[in-house]
Structures are given as C-alpha cells and as structure tokens.
N, C-alpha and C. Protein backbone atom coordinates (compact mmCIF):
# COMPACT_ATOMS: atom_id res chain seq x y z
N UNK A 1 0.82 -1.19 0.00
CA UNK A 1 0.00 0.00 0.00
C UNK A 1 0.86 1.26 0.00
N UNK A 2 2.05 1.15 0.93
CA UNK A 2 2.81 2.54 0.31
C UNK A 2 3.50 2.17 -0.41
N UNK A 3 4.17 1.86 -1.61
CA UNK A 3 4.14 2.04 -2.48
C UNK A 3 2.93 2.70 -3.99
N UNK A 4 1.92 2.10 -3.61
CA UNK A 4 1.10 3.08 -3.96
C UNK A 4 0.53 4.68 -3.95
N UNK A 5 0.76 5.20 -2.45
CA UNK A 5 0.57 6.18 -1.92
C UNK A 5 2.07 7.11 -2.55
N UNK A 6 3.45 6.70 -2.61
CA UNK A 6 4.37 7.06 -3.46
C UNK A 6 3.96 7.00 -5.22
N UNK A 7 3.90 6.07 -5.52
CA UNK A 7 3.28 6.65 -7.09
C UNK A 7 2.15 7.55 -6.79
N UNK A 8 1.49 7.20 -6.29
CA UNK A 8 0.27 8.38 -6.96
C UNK A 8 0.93 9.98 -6.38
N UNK A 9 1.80 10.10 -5.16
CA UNK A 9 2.45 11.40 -5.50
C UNK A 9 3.21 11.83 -6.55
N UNK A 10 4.02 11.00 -7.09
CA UNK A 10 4.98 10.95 -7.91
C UNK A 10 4.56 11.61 -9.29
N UNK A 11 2.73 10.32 -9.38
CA UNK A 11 2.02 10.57 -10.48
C UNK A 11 1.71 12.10 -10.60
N UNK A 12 1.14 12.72 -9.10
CA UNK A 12 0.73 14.43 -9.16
C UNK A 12 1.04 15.13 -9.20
N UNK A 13 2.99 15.17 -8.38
CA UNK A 13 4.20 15.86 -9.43
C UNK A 13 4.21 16.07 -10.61
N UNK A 14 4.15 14.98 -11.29
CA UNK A 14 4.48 15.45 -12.72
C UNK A 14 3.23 15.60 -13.60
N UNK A 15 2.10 15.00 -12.92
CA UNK A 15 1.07 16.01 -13.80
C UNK A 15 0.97 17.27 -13.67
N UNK A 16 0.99 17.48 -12.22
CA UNK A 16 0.95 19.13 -11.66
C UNK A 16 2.38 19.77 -12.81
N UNK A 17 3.45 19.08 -13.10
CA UNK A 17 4.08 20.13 -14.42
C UNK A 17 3.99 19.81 -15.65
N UNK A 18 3.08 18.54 -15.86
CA UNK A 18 2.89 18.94 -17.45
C UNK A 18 1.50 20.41 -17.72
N UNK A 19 0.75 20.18 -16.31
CA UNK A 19 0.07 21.39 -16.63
C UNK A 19 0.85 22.90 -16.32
N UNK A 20 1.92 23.10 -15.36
CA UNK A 20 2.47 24.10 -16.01
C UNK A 20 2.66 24.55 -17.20
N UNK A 21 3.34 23.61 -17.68
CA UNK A 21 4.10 23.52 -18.92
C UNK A 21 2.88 24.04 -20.06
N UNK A 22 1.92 23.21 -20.05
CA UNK A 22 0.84 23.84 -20.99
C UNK A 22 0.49 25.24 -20.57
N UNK A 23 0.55 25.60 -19.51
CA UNK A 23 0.26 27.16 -19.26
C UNK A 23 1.01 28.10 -19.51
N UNK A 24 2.43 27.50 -19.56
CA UNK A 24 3.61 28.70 -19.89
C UNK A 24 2.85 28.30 -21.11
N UNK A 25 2.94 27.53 -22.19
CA UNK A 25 2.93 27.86 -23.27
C UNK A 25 2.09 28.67 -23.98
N UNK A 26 0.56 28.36 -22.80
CA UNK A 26 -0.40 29.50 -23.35
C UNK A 26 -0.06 31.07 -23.31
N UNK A 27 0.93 30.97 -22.01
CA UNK A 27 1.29 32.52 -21.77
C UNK A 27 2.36 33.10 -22.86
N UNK A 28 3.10 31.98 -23.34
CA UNK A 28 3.89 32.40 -24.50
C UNK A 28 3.18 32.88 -25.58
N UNK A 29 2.17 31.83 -25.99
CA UNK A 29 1.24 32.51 -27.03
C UNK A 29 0.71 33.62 -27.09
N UNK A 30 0.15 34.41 -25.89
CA UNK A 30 -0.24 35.83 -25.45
C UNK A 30 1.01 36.60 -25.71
N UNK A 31 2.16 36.33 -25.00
CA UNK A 31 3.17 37.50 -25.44
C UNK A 31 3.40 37.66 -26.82
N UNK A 32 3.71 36.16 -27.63
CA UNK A 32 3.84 36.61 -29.19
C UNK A 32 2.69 37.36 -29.59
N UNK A 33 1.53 37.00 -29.50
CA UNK A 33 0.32 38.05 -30.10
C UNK A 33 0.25 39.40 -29.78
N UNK A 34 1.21 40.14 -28.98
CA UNK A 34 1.58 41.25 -28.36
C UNK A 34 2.97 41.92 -29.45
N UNK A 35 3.30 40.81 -30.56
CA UNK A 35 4.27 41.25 -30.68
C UNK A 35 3.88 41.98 -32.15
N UNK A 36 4.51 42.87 -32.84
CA UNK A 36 4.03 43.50 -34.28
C UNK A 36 5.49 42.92 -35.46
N UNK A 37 5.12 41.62 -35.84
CA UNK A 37 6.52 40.80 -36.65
C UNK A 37 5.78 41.06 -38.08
N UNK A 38 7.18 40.76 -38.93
CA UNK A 38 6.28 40.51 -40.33
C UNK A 38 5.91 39.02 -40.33
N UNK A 39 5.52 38.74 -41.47
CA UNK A 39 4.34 37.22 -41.39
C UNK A 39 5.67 36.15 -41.22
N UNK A 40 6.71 36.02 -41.52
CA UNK A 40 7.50 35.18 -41.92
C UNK A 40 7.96 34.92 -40.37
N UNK A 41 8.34 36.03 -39.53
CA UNK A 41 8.56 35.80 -38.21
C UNK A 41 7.00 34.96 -37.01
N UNK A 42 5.83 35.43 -37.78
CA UNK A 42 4.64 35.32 -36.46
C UNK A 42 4.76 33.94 -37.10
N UNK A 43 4.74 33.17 -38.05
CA UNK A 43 4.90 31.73 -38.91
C UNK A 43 5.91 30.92 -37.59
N UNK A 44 7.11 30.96 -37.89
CA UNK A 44 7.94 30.66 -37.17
C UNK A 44 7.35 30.87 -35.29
N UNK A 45 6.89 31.70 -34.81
CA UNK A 45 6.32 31.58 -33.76
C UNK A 45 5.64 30.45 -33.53
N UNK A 46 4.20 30.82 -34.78
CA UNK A 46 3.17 29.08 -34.02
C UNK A 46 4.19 28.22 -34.56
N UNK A 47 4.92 28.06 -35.59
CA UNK A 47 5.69 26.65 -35.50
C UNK A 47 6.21 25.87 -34.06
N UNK A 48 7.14 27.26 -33.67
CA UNK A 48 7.42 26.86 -32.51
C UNK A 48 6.87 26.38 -31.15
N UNK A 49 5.31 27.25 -31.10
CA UNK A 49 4.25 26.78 -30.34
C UNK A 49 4.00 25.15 -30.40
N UNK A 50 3.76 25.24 -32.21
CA UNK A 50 3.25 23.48 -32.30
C UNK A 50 4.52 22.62 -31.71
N UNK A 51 5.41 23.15 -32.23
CA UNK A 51 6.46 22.04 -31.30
C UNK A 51 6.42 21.78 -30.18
N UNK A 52 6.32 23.43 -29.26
CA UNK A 52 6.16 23.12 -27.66
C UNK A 52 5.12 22.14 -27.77
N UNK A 53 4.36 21.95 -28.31
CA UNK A 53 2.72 21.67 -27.68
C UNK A 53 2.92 20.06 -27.89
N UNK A 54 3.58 19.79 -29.55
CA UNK A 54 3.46 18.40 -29.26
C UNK A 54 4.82 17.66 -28.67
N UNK A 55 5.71 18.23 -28.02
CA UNK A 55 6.50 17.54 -26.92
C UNK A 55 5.88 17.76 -25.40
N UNK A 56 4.56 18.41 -25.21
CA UNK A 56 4.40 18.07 -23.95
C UNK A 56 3.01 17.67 -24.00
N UNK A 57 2.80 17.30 -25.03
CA UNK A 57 1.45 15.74 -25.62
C UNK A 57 2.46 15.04 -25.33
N UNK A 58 3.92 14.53 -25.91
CA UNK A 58 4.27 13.34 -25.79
C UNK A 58 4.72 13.04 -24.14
N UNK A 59 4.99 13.88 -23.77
CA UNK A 59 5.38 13.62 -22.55
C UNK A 59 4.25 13.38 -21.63
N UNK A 60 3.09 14.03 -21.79
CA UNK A 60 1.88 13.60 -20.77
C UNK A 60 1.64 12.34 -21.35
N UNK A 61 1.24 11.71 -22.24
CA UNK A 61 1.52 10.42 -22.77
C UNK A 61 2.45 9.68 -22.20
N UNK A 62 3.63 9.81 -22.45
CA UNK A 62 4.75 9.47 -21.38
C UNK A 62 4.57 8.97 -20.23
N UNK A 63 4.10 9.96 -19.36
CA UNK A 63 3.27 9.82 -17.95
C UNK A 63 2.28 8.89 -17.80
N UNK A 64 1.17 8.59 -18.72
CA UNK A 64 0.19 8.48 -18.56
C UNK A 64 0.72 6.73 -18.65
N UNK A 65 1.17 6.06 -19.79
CA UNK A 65 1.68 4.85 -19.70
C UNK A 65 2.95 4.49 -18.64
N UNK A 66 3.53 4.98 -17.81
CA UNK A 66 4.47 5.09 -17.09
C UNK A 66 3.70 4.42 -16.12
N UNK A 67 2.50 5.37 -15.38
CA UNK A 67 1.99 5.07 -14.32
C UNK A 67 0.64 4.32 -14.57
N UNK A 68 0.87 3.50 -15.89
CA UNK A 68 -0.89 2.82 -16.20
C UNK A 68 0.22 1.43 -15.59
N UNK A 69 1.41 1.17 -16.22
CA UNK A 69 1.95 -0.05 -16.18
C UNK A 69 2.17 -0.42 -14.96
N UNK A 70 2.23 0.64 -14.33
CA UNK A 70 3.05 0.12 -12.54
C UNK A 70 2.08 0.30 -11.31
C-alpha cells in the first residue's frame, strides 16, 4: 500500500508540471500576439508553439503509460 501512496504522488508531481508547462505555453502565445513581426517571423512563432505543444502531448503520454503499467 505505500508504495502506492508514493506513485500516486509521484504521479501528481508530474502532472501538476505537465500542466504548467501547458500554461507557460499558453502565456507564451499571449506574449507573441503582443508582438508586431512581419508574417515570416509570427509563422515561425506558431511553428514553434506546435512544437512546444506536441513535446508536452508526448510527454503527458509518457506519464500516462508510465503510471498505467506500474
């Protein structure tokens, strides 16, 4: 039983920062939309967004089979 009570903290650590993580990124998105770029630069922005976004899909994924298996 504690061992259980250790994963499931373990588990709420790191959910508690993959949802950071999605929130900085929303807050990143607000500052770029603050910003006045030509198109070629605001492009390169959401690129970079989509990247943030789908490395911390893979990583909550990550998580999610981590702690389904154990």
């Amino acid at each position: 039983m504690k061992q259980l009570e250790i994963q499931d903290k373990e588990w709420a650590s790191d959910w508690k920062i993959i949802v950071e993580v999605f929130n900085t990124i929303d807050h990143l998105k607000g500052l770029f939309e603050s910003f006045d770029v030509p198109y070629l630069r605001e492009i390169q922005q959401k690129v970079l967004i989509l990247n943030l976004e789908k490395y911390v899909w893979s990583l909550q994924n990550y998580i999610i089979e981590k702690y389904s298996r154990e």
